[in-house]
N, C-alpha and C. Protein backbone atom coordinates (compact mmCIF):
# COMPACT_ATOMS: atom_id res chain seq x y z
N UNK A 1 -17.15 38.51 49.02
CA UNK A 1 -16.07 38.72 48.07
C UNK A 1 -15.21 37.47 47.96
N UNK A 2 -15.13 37.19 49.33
CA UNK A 2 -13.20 35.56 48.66
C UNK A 2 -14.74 34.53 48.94
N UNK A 3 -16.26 34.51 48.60
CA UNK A 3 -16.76 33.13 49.12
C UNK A 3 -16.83 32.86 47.70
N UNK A 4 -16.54 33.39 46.61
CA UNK A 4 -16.64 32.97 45.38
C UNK A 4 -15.17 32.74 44.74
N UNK A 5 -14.13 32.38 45.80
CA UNK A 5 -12.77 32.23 44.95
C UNK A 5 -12.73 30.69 45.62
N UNK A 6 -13.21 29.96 46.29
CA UNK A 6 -13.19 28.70 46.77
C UNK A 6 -11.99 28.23 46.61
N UNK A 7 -11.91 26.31 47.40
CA UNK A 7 -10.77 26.22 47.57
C UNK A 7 -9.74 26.02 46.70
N UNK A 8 -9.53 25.63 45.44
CA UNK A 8 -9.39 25.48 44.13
C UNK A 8 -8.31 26.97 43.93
N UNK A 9 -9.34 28.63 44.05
CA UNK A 9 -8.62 29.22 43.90
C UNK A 9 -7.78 30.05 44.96
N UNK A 10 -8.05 29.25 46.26
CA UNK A 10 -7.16 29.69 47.20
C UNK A 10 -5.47 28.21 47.46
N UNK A 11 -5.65 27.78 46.72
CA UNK A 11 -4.45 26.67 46.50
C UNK A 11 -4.12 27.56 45.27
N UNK A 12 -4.01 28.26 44.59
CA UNK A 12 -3.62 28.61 43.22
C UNK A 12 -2.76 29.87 43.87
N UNK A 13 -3.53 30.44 44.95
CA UNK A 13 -2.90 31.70 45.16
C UNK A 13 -2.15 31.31 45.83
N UNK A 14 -1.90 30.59 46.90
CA UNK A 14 -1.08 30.08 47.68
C UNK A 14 0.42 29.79 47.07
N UNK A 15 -0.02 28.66 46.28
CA UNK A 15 1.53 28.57 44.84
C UNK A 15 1.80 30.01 44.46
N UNK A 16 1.08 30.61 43.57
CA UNK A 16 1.68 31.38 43.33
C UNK A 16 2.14 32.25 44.49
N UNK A 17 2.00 32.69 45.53
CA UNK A 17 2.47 33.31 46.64
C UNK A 17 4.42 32.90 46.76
N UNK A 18 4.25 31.68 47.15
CA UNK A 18 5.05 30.41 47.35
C UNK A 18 6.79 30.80 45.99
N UNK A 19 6.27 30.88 44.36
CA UNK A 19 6.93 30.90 43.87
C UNK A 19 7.23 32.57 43.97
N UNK A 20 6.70 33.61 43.80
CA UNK A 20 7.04 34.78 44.15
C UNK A 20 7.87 35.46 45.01
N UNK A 21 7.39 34.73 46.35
CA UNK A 21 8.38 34.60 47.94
C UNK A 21 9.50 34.02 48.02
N UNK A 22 9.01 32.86 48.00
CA UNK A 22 10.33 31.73 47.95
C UNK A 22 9.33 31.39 49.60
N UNK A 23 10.12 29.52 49.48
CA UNK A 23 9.54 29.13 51.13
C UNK A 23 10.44 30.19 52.59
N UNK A 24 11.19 30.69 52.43
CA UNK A 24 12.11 31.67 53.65
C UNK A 24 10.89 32.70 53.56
N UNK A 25 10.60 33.16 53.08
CA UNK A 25 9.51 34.73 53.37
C UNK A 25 8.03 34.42 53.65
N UNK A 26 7.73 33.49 53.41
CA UNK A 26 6.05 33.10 53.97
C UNK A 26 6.26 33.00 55.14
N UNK A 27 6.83 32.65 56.16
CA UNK A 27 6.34 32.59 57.51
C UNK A 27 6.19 34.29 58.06
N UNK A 28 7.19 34.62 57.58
CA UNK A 28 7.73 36.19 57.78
C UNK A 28 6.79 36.68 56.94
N UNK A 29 5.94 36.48 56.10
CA UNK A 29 4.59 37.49 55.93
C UNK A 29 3.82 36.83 56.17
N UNK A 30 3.10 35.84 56.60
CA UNK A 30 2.02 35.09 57.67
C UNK A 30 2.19 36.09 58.96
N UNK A 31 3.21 35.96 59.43
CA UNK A 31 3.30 36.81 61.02
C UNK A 31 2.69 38.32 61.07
N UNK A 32 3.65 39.04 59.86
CA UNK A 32 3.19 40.35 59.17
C UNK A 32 1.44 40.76 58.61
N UNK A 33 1.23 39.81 58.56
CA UNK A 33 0.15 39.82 57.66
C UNK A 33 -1.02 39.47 59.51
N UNK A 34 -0.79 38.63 60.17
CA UNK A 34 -1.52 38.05 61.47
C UNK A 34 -1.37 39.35 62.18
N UNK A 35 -0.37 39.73 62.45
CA UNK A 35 -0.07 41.01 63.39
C UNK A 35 -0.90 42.25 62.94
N UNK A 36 -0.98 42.40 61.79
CA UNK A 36 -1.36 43.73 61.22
C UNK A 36 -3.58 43.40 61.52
N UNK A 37 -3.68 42.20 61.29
CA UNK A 37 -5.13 41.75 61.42
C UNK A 37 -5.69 42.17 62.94
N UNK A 38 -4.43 41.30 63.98
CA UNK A 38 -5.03 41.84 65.43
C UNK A 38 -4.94 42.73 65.67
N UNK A 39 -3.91 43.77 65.05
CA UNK A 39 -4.23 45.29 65.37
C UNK A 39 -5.84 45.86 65.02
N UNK A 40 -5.39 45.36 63.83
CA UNK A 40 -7.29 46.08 63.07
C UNK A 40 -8.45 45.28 63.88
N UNK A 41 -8.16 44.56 64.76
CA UNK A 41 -9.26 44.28 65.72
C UNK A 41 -9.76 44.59 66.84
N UNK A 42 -8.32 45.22 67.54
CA UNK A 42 -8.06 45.73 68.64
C UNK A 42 -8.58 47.28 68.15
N UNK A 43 -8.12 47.92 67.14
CA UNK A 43 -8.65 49.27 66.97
C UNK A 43 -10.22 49.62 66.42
N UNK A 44 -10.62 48.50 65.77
CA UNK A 44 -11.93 48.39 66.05
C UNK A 44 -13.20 48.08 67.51
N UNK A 45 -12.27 47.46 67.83
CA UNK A 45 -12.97 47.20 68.92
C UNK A 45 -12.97 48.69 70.11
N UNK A 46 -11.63 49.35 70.06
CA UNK A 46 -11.79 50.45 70.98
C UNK A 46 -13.04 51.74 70.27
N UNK A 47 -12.60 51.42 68.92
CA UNK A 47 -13.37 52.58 68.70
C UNK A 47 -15.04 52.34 68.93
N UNK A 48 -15.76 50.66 68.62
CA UNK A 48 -16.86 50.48 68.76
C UNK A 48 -17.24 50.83 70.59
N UNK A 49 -16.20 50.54 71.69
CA UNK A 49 -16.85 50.83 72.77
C UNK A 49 -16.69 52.08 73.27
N UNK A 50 -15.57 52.91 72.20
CA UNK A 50 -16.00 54.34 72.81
C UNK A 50 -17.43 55.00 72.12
N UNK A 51 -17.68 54.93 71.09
CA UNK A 51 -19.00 55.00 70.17
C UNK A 51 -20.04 54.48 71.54
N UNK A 52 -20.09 53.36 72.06
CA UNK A 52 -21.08 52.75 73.15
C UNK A 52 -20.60 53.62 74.34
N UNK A 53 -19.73 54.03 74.62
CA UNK A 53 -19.58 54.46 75.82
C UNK A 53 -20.21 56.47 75.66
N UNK A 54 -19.98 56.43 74.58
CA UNK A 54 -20.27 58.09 74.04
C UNK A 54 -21.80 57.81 74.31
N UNK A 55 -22.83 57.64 73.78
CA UNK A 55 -24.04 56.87 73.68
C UNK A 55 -24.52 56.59 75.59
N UNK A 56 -24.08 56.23 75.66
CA UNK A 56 -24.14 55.87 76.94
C UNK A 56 -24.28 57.01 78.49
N UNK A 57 -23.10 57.66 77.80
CA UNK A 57 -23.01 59.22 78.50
C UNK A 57 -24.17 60.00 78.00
N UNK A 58 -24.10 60.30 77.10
CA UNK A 58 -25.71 61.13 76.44
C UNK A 58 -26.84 60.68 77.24
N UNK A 59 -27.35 59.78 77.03
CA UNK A 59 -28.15 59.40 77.61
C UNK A 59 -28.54 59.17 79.01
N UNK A 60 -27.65 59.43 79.98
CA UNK A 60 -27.59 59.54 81.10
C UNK A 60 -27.70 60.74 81.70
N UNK A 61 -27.06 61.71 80.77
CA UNK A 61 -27.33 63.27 80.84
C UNK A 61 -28.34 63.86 80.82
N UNK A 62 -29.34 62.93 80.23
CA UNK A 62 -30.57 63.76 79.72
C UNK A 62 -31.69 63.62 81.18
């Protein structure tokens, strides 16, 4: 999906980000925006090793 907006149109979004925000609110949604990512990694990740750990139990049962 973004490998066809290249760098061209990720400098475009950026400005426009920039004039929308103002420079005071980009760091403060960089952080917002970073924080919310490692969550969704961290909750992926628990759910993939309980899925392996579920799997795991089954099979030991048998």
């Amino acid at each position: 999906m973004f490998s066809s907006i290249g760098f061209p149109g990720l400098i475009l979004i950026l400005i426009i980000a920039l004039i929308v925000f103002g420079p005071s609110k980009l760091p403060e949604i960089g952080k917002a925006v970073g924080s919310s990512l490692k969550e969704f990694k961290n909750a992926t990740k628990d759910i993939v090793s309980d899925d392996d750990s579920r799997k795991n139990d089954k099979s030991s049962n048998k």
